[in-house]
N, C-alpha and C. Protein backbone atom coordinates (compact mmCIF):
# COMPACT_ATOMS: atom_id res chain seq x y z
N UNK A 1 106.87 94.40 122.35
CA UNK A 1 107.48 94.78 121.08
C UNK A 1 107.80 96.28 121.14
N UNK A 2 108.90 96.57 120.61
CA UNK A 2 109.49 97.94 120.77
C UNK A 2 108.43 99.03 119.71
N UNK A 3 108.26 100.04 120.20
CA UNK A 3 107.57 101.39 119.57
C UNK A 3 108.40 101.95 118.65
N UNK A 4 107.91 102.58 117.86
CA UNK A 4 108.65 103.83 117.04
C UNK A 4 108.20 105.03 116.93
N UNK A 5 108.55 106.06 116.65
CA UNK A 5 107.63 106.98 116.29
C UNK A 5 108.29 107.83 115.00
N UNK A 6 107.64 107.84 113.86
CA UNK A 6 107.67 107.98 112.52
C UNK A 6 107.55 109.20 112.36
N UNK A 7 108.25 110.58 112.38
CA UNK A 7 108.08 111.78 112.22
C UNK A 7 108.37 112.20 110.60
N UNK A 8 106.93 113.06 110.44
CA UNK A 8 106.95 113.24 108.90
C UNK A 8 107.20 115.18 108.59
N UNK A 9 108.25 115.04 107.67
CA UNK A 9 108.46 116.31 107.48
C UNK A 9 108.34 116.38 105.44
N UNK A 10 107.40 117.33 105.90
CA UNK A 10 107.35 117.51 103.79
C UNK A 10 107.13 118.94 103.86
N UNK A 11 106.93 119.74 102.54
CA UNK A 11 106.66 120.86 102.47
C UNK A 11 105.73 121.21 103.20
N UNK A 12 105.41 123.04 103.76
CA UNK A 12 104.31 123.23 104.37
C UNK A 12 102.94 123.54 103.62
N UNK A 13 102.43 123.16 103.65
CA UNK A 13 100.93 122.93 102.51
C UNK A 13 99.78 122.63 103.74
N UNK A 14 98.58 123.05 103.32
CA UNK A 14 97.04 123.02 103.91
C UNK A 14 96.91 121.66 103.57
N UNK A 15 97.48 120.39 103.37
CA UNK A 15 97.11 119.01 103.34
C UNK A 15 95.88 118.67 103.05
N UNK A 16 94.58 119.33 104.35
CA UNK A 16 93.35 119.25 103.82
C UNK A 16 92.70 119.82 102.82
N UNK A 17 93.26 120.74 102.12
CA UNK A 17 92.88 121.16 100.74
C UNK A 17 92.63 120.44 99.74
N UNK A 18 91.45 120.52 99.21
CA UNK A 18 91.25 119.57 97.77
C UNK A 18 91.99 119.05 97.07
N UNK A 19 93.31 120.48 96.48
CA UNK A 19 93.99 119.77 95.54
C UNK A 19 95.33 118.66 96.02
N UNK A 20 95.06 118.29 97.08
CA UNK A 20 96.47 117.23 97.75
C UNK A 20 95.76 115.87 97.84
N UNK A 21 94.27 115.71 97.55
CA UNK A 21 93.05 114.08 98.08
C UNK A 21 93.81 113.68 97.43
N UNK A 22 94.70 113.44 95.94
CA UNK A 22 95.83 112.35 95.52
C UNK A 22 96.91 112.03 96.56
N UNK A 23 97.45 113.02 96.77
CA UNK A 23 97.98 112.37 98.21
C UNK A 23 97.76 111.75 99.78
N UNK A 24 96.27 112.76 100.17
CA UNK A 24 95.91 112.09 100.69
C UNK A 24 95.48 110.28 101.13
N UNK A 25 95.12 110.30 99.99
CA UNK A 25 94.49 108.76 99.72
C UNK A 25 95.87 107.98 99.27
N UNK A 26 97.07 108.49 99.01
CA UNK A 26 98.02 107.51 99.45
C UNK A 26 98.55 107.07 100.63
N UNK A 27 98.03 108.30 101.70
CA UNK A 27 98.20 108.02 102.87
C UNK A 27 97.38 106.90 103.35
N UNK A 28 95.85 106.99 103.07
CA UNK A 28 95.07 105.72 103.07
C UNK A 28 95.24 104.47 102.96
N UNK A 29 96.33 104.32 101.20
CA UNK A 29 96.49 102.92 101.07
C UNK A 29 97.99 102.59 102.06
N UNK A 30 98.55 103.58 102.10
CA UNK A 30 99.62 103.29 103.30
C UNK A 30 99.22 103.00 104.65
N UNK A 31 98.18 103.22 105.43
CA UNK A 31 97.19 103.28 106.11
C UNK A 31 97.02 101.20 106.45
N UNK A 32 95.84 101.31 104.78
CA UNK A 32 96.10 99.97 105.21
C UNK A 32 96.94 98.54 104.81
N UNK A 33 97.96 99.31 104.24
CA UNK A 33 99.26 98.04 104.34
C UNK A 33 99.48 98.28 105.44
N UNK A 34 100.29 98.92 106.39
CA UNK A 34 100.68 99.03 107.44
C UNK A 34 99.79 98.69 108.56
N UNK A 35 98.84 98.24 108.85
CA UNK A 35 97.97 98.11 109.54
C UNK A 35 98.53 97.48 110.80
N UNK A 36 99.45 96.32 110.39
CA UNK A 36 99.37 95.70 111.66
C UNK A 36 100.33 96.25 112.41
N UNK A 37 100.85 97.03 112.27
CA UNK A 37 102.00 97.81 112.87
C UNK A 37 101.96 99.12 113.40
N UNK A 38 100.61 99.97 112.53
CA UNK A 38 100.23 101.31 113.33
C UNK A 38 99.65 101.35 114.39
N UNK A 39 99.99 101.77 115.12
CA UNK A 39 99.48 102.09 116.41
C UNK A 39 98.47 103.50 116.77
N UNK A 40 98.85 104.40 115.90
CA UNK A 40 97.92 105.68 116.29
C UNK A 40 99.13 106.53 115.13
N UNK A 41 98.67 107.83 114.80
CA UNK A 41 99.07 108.46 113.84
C UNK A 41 97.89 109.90 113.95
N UNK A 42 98.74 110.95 112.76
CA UNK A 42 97.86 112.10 112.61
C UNK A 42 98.58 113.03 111.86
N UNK A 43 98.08 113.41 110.98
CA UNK A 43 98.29 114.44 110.36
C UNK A 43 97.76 115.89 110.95
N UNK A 44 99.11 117.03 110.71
CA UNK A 44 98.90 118.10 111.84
C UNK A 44 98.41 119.29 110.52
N UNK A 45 97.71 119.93 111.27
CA UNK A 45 97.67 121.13 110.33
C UNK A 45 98.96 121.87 110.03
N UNK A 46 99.14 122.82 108.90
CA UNK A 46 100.10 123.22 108.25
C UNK A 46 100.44 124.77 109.69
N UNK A 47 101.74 124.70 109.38
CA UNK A 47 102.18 125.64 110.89
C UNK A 47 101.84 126.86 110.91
N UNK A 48 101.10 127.91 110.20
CA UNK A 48 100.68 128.75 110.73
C UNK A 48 99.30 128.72 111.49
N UNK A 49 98.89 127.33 111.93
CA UNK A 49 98.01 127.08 112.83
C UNK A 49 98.72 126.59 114.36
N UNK A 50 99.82 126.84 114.57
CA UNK A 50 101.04 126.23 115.61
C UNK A 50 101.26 127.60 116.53
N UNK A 51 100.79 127.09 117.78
CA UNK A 51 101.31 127.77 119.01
C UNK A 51 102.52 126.78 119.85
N UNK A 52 103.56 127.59 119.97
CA UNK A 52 104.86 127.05 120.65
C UNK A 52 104.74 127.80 122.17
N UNK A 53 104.93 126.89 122.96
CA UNK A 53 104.76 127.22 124.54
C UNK A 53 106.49 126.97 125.21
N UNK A 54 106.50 128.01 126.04
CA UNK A 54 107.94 128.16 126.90
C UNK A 54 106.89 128.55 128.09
N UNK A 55 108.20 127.86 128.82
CA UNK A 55 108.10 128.50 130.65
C UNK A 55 109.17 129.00 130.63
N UNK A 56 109.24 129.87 130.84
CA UNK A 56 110.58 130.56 131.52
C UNK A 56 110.86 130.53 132.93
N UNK A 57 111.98 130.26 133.14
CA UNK A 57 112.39 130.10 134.80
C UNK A 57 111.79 128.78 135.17
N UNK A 58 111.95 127.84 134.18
CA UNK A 58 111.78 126.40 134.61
C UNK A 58 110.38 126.64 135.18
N UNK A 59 110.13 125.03 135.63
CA UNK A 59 108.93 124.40 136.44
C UNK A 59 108.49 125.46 137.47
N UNK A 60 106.97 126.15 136.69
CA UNK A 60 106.17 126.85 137.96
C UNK A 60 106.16 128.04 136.96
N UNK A 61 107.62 128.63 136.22
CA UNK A 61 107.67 130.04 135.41
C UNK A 61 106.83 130.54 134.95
N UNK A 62 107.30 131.69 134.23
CA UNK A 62 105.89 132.04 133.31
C UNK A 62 105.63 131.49 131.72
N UNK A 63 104.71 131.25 131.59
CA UNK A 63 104.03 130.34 130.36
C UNK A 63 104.31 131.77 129.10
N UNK A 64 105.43 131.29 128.31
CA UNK A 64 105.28 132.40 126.74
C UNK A 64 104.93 131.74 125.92
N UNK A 65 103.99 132.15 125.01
CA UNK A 65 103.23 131.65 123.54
C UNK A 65 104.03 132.58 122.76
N UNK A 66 104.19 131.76 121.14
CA UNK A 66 104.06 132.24 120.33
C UNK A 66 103.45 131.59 119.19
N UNK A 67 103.30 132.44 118.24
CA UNK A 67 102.75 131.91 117.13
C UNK A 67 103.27 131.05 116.06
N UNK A 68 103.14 129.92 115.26
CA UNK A 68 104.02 128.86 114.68
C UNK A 68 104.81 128.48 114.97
N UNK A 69 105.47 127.65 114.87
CA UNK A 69 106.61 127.24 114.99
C UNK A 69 107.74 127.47 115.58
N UNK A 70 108.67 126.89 116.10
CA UNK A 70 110.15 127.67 116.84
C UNK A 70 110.87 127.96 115.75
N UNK A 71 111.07 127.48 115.03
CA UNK A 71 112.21 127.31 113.71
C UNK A 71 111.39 127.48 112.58
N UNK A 72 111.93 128.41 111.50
CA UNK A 72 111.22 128.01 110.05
C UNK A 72 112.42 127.49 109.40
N UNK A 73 111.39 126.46 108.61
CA UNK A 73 112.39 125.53 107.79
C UNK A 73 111.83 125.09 106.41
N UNK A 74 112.25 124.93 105.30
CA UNK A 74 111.94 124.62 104.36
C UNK A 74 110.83 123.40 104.21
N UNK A 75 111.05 122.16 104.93
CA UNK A 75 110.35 121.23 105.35
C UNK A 75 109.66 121.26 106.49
N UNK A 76 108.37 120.96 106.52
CA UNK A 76 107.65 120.87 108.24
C UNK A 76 106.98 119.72 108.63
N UNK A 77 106.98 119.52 109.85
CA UNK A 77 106.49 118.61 110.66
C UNK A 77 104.80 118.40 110.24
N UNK A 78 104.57 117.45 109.40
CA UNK A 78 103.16 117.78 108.90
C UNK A 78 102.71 116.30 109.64
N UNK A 79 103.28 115.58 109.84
CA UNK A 79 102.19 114.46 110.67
C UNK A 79 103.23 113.20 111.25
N UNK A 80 102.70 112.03 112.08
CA UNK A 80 103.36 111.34 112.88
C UNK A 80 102.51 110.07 112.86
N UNK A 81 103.10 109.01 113.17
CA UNK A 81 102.59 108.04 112.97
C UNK A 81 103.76 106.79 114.44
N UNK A 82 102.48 106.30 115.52
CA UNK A 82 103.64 105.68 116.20
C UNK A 82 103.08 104.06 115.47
N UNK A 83 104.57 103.70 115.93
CA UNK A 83 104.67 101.90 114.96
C UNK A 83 105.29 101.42 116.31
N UNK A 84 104.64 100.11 116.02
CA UNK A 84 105.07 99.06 117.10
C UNK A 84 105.79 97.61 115.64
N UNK A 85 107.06 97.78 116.01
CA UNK A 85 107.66 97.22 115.20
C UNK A 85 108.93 95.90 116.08
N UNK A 86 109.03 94.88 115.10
CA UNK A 86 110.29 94.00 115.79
C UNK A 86 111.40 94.73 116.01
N UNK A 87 111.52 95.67 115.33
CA UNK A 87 113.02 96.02 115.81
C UNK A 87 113.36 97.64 114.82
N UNK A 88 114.28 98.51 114.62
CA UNK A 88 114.48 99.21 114.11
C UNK A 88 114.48 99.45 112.34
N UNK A 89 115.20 97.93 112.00
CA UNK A 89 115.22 97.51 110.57
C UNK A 89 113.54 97.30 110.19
N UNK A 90 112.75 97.05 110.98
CA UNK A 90 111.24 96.87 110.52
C UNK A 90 110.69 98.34 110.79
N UNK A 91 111.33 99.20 111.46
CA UNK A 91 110.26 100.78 111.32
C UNK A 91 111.17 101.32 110.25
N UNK A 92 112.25 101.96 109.46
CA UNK A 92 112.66 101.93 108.75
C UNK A 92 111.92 101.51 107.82
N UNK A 93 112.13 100.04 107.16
CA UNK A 93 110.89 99.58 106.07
C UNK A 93 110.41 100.41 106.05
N UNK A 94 108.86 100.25 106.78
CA UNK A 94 107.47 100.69 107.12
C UNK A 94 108.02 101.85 106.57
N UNK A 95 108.31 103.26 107.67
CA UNK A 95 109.01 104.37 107.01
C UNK A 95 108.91 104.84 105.58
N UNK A 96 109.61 103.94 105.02
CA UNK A 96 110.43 104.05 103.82
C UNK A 96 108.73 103.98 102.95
N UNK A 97 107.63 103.07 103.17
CA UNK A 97 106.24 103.24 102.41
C UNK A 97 105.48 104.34 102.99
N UNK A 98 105.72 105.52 103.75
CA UNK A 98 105.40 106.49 104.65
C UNK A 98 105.73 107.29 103.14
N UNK A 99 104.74 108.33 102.39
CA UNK A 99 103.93 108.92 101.16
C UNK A 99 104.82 110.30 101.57
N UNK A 100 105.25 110.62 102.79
CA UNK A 100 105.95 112.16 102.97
C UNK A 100 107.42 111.37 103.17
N UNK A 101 107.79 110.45 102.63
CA UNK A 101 109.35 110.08 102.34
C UNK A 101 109.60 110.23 101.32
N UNK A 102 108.69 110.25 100.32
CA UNK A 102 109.08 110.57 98.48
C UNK A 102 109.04 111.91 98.23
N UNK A 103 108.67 112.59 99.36
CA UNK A 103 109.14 114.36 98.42
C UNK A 103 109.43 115.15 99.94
N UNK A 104 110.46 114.05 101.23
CA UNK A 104 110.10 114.84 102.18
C UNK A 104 111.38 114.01 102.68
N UNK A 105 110.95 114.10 104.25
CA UNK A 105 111.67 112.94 104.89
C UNK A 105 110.95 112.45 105.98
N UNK A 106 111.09 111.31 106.56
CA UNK A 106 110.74 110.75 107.42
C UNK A 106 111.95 110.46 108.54
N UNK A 107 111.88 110.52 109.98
CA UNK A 107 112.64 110.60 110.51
C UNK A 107 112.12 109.71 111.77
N UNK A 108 112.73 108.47 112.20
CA UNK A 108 112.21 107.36 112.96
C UNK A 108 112.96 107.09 114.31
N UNK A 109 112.62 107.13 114.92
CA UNK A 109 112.52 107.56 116.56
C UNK A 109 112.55 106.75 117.58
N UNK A 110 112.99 105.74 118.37
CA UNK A 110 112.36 105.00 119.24
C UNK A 110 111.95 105.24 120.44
N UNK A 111 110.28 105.10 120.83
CA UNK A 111 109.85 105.16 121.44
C UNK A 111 109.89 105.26 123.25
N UNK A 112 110.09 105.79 124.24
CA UNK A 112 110.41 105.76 125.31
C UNK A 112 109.07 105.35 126.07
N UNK A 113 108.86 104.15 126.61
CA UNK A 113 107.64 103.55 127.11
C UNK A 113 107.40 105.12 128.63
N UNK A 114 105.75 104.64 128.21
CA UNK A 114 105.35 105.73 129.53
C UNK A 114 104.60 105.19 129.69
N UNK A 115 104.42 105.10 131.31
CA UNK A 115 102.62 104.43 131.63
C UNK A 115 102.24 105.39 132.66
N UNK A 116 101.17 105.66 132.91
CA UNK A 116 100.24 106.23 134.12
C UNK A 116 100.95 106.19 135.65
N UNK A 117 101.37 106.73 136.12
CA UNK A 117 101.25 106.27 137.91
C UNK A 117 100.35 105.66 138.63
N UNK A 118 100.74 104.75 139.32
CA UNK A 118 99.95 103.85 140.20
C UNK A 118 99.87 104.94 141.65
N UNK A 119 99.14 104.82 142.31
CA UNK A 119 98.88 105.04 143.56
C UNK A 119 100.58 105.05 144.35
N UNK A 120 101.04 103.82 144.14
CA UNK A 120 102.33 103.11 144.74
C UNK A 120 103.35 104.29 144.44
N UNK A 121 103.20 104.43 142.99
CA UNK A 121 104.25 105.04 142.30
C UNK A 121 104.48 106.71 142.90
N UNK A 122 103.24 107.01 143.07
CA UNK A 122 102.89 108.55 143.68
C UNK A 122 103.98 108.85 144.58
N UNK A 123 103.77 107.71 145.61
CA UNK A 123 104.52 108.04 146.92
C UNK A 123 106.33 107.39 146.83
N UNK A 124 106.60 107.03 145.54
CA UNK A 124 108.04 106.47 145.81
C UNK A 124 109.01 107.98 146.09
N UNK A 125 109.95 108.14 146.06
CA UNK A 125 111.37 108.84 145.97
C UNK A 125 111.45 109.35 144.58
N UNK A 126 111.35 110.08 144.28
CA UNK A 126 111.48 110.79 143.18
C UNK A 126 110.28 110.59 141.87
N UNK A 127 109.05 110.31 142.78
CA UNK A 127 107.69 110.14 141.63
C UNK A 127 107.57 111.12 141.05
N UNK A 128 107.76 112.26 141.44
CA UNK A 128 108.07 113.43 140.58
C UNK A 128 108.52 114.50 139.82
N UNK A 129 109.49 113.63 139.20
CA UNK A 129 110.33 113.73 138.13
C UNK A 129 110.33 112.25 137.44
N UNK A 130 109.70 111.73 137.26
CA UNK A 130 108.86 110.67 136.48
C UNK A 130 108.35 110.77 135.23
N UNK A 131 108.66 110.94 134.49
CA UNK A 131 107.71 110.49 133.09
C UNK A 131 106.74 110.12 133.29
N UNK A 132 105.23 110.64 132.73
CA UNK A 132 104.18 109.98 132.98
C UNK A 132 102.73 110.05 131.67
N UNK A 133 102.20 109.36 130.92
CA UNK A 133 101.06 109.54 130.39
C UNK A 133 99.62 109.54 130.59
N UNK A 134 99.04 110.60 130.07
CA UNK A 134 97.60 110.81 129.68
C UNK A 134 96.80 110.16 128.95
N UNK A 135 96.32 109.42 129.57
CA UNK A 135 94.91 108.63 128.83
C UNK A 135 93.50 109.05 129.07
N UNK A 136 93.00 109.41 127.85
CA UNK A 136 91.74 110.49 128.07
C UNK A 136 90.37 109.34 127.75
């Protein structure tokens, strides 16, 4: 079944702050309607807790940090949620009961499968430049 990934942009706010647990806990009951369809999710801290990383001079360069964000924008990237859905018209839905779509936007994504390298995979022709995931 195809992935999604549900990117949530609402105002920038401390989320974990007391006065937002009304919203919070709509995230909850969104939480568990959606159940059979979430796959993993998270709410990010608000961006002046955001380090943005560059290499310069490509693969190997030197590593630049900065502090928050690349872009400031009226709306921010405050959390994500991946969905394993039938098809596009079913992450949409879902989406659409996603609590940072009523004063925000939600912006839905489809997923690009990644799996681990095999041993096999190491040694093919171009294993490295491969897409690959971390499982901790």
């Amino acid at each position: 079944m195809p992935s999604y990934v549900a990117l949530i942009y609402t105002p920038d706010v401390d989320w974990s702050a007391p006065e937002y647990a009304g919203e919070m806990a709509e995230y909850g009951a969104f939480g568990e309607a959606a159940a059979s369809v979430i796959r993993g999710g998270a709410a990010l801290y608000h961006t002046p807790t955001a380090t943005t990383v560059r290499v310069t001079g490509g693969k190997g360069g030197d590593v630049v940090l900065s502090d928050g964000p690349y872009a400031e924008t009226k709306e921010a990237l405050t959390g994500f949620y991946l969905l394993e859905c039938t098809d596009l018209d079913e992450a949409i839905r879902v989406a659409s009961m996603i609590p940072g779509a009523w004063n925000g936007a939600v912006e839905v994504r489809p997923a690009l499968p990644m799996t681990a390298p095999t041993d096999a995979d190491a040694s093919a022709p171009g294993a490295e430049a491969r897409p690959t995931s971390v499982t901790t």
